[in-house]
Protein backbone atom coordinates (compact mmCIF):
# COMPACT_ATOMS: atom_id res chain seq x y z
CA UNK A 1 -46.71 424.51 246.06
CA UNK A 2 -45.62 426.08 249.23
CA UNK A 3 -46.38 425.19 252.58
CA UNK A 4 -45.31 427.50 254.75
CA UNK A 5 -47.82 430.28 256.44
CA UNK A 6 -48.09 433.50 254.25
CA UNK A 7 -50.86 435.59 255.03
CA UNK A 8 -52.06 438.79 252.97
CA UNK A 9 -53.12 442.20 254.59
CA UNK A 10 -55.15 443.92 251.63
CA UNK A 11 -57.34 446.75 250.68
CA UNK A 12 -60.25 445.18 248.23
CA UNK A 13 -59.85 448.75 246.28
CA UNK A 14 -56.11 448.79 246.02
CA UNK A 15 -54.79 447.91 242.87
CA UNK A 16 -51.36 447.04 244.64
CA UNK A 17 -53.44 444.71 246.96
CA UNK A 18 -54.55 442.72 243.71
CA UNK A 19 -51.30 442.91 242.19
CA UNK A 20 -49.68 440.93 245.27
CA UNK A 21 -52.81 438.74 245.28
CA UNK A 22 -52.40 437.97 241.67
CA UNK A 23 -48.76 436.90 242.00
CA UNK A 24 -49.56 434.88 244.91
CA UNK A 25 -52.39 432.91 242.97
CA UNK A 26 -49.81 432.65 239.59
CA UNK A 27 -47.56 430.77 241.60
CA UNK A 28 -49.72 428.56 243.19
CA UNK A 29 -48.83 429.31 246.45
CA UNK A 30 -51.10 428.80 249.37
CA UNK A 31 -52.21 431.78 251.59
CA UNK A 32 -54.36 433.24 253.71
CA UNK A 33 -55.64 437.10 253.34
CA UNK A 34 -57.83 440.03 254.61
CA UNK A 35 -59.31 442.93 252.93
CA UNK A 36 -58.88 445.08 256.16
CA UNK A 37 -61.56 447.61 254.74
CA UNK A 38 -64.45 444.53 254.34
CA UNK A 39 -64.31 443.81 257.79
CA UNK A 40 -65.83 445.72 261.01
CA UNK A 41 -66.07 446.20 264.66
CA UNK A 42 -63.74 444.29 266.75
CA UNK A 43 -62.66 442.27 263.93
CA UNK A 44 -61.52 445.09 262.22
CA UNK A 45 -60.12 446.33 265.19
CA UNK A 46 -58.18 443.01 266.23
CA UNK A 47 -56.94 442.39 262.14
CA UNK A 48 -55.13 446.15 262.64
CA UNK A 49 -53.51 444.84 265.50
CA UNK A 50 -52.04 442.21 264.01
CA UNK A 51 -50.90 444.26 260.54
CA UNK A 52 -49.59 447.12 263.71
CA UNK A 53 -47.38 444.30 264.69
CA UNK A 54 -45.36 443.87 261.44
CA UNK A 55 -45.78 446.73 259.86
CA UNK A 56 -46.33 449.98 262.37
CA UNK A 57 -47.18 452.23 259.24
CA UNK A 58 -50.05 449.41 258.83
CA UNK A 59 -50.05 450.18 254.89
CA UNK A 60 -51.17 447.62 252.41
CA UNK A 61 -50.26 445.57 251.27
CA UNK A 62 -48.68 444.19 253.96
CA UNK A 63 -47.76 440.48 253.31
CA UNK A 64 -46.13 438.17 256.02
CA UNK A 65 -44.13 435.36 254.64
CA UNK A 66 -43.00 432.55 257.17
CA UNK A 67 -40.82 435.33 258.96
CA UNK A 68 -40.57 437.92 256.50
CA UNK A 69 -42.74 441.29 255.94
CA UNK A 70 -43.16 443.24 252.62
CA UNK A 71 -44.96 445.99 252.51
CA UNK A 72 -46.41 447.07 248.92
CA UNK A 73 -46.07 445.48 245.69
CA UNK A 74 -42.44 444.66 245.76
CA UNK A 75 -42.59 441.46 242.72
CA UNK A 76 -38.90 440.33 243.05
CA UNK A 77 -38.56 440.42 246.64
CA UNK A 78 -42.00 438.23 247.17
CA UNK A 79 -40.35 436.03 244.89
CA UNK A 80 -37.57 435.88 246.96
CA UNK A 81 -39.01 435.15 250.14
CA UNK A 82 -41.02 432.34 248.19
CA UNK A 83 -38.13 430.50 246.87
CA UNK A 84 -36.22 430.96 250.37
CA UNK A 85 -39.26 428.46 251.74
CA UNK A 86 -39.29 425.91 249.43
């Protein structure tokens, strides 16, 4: 299990979103994530902020591991970045 933060910027319609989210949950790996389009108001607001600030293209998904952004469904480098943390 890792341990390290990984957080999850998602669409809940995006099939790459649940692809990513899928992977995550395979693996067993502890996360936290958003679907960006669920939220609203200043939430919404402040949640693009923080996506603006790793990715400026704010795309999704956009998924923050320890240090490390990938942006889209990218399988072998998520797996990458996971076995770099444990």
């Amino acid at each position: 299990m890792t341990e390290c933060y990984i957080k999850l910027y998602a669409l809940s319609t995006c099939s790459h979103c649940k692809s990513t989210r899928r992977l995550l949950d395979e693996y067993d790996v502890i996360y936290e994530y958003e679907e960006v389009d669920l939220l609203e108001g200043d939430e919404r607001k402040s949640c693009i902020k923080d996506i603006k600030e790793v990715n400026p293209r704010c795309s999704f998904p956009t998924l923050v591991i320890k240090d490390r952004v990938i942006v889209g469904f990218k399988e072998d480098e998520i797996l990458q970045a996971l076995d770099a943390t444990r």
